[in-house]
C-alpha atoms as a PDB file:
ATOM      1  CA  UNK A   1       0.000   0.000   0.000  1.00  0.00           C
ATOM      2  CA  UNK A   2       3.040   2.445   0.782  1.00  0.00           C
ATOM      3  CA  UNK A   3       4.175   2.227  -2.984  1.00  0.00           C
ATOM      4  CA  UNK A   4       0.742   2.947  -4.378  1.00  0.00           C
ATOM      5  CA  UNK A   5       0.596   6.710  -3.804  1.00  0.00           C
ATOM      6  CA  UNK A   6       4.147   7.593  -4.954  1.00  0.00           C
ATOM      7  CA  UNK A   7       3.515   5.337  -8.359  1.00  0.00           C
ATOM      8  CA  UNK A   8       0.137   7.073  -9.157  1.00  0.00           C
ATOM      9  CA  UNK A   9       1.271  10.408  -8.182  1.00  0.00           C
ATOM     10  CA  UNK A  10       4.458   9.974 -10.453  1.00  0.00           C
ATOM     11  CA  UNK A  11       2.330   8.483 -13.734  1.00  0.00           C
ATOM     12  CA  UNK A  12       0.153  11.790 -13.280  1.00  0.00           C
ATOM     13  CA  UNK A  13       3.026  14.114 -13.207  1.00  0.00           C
ATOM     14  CA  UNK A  14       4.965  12.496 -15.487  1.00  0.00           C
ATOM     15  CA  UNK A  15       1.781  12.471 -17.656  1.00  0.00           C
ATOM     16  CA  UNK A  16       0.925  16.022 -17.239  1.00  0.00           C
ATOM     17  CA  UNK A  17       5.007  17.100 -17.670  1.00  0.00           C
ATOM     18  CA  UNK A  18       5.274  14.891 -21.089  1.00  0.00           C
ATOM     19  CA  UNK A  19       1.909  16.337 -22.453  1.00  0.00           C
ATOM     20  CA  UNK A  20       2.713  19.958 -21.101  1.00  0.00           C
ATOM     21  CA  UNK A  21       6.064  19.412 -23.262  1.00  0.00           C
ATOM     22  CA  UNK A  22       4.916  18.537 -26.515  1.00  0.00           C
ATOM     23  CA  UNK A  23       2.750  21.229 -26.183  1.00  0.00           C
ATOM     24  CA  UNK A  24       5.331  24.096 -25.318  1.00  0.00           C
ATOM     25  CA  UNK A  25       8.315  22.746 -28.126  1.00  0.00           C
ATOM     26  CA  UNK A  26       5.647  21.357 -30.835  1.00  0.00           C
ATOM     27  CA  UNK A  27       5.889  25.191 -32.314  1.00  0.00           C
ATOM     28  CA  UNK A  28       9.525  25.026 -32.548  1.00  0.00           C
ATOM     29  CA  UNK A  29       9.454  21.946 -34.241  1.00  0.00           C
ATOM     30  CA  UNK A  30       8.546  21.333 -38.023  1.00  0.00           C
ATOM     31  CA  UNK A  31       6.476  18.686 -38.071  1.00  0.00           C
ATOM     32  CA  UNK A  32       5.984  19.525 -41.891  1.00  0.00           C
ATOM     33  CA  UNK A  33       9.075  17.831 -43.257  1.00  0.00           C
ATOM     34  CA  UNK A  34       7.536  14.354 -41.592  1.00  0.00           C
ATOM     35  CA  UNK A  35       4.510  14.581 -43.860  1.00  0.00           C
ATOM     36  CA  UNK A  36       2.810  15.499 -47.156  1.00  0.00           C
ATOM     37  CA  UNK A  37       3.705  18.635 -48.501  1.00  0.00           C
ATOM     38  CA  UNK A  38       0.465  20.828 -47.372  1.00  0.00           C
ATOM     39  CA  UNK A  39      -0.817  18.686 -44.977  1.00  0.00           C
ATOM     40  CA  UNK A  40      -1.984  20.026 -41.684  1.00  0.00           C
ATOM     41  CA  UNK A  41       0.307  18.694 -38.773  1.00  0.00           C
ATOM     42  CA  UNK A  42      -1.371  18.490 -35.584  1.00  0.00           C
ATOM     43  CA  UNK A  43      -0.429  16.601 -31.991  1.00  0.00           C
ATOM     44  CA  UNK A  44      -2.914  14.283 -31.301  1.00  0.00           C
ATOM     45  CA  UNK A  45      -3.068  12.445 -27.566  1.00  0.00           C
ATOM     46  CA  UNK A  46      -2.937   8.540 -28.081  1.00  0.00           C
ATOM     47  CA  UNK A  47      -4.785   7.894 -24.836  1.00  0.00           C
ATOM     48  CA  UNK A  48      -4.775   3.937 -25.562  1.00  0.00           C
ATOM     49  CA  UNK A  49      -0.757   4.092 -26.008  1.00  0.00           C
ATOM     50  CA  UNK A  50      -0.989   6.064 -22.358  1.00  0.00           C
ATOM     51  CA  UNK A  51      -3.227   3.918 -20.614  1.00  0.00           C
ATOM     52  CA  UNK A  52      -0.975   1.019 -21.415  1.00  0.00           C
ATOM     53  CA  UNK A  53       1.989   2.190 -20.309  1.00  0.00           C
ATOM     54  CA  UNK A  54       1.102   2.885 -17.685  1.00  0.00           C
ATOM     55  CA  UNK A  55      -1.298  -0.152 -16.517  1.00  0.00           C
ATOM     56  CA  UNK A  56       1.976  -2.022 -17.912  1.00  0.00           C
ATOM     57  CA  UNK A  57       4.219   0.325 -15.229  1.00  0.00           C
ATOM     58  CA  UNK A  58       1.748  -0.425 -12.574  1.00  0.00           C
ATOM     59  CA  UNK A  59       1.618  -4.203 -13.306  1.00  0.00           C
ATOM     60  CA  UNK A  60       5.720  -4.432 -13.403  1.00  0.00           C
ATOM     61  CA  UNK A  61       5.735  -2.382  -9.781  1.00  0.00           C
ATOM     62  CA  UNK A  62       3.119  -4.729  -8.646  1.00  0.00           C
ATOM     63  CA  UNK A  63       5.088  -7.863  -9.441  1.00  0.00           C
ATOM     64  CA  UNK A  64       7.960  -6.270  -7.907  1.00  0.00           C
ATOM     65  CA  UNK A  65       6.326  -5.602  -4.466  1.00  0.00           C
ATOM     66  CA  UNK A  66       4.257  -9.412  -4.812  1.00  0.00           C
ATOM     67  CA  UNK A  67       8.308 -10.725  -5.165  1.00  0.00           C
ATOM     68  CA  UNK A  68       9.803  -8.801  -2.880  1.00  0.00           C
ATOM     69  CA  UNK A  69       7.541  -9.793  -0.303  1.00  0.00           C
ATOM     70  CA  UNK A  70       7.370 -13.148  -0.945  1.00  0.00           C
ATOM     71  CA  UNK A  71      10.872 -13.461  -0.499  1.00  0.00           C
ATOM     72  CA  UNK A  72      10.791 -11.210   2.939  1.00  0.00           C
ATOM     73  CA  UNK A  73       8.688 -13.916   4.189  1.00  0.00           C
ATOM     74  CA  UNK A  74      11.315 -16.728   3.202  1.00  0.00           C
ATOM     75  CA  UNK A  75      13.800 -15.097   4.905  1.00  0.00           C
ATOM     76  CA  UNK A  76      14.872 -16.323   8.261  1.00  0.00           C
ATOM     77  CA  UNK A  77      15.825 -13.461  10.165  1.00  0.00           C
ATOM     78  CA  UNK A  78      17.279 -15.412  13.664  1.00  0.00           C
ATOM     79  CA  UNK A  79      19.421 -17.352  11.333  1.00  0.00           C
ATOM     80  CA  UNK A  80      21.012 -14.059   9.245  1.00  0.00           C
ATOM     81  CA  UNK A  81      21.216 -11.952  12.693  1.00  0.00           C
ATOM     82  CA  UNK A  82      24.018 -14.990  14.107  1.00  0.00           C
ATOM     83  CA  UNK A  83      26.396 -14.984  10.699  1.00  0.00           C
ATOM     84  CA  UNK A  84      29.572 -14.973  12.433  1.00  0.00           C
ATOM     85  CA  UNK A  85      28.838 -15.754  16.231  1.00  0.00           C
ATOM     86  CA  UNK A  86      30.478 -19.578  15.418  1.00  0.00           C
END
């Protein structure tokens, strides 16, 4: 539960940041020479591409902390707190 608020807070920011960016440069940038001559260039927001990044970011983070745990609970701590009192 303590990794769930950091990891949401971060996809919005880093959301909001990446979005605020393309905004900001995307006049600086020719996006002409990519394209038709005389064709309209616009940024478009691939919210599919977005939501499955980050479900896939959540999904890695949630494997991580399922692992993680699951080897905390292997782990015999009395045993690892006497390395070196033979």
């Amino acid at each position: 539960m303590e990794q769930g608020l950091p990891l949401v807070l971060a996809l919005v920011i880093g959301i909001g940041l990446g979005l605020a960016l393309a905004w900001i440069v995307a006049p600086g940038i020719d996006l002409a020479a990519f394209s038709a001559p005389g064709a309209t260039v616009i940024l478009q927001v691939d919210w599919a591409s977005i939501a499955a990044v980050s479900a896939v970011t959540v999904l890695v983070v949630a494997v991580a902390i399922a692992l993680s745990s699951w080897l905390a609970l292997r782990l015999d701590v009395g045993r690892t707190l006497r390395i070196g009192e033979d």
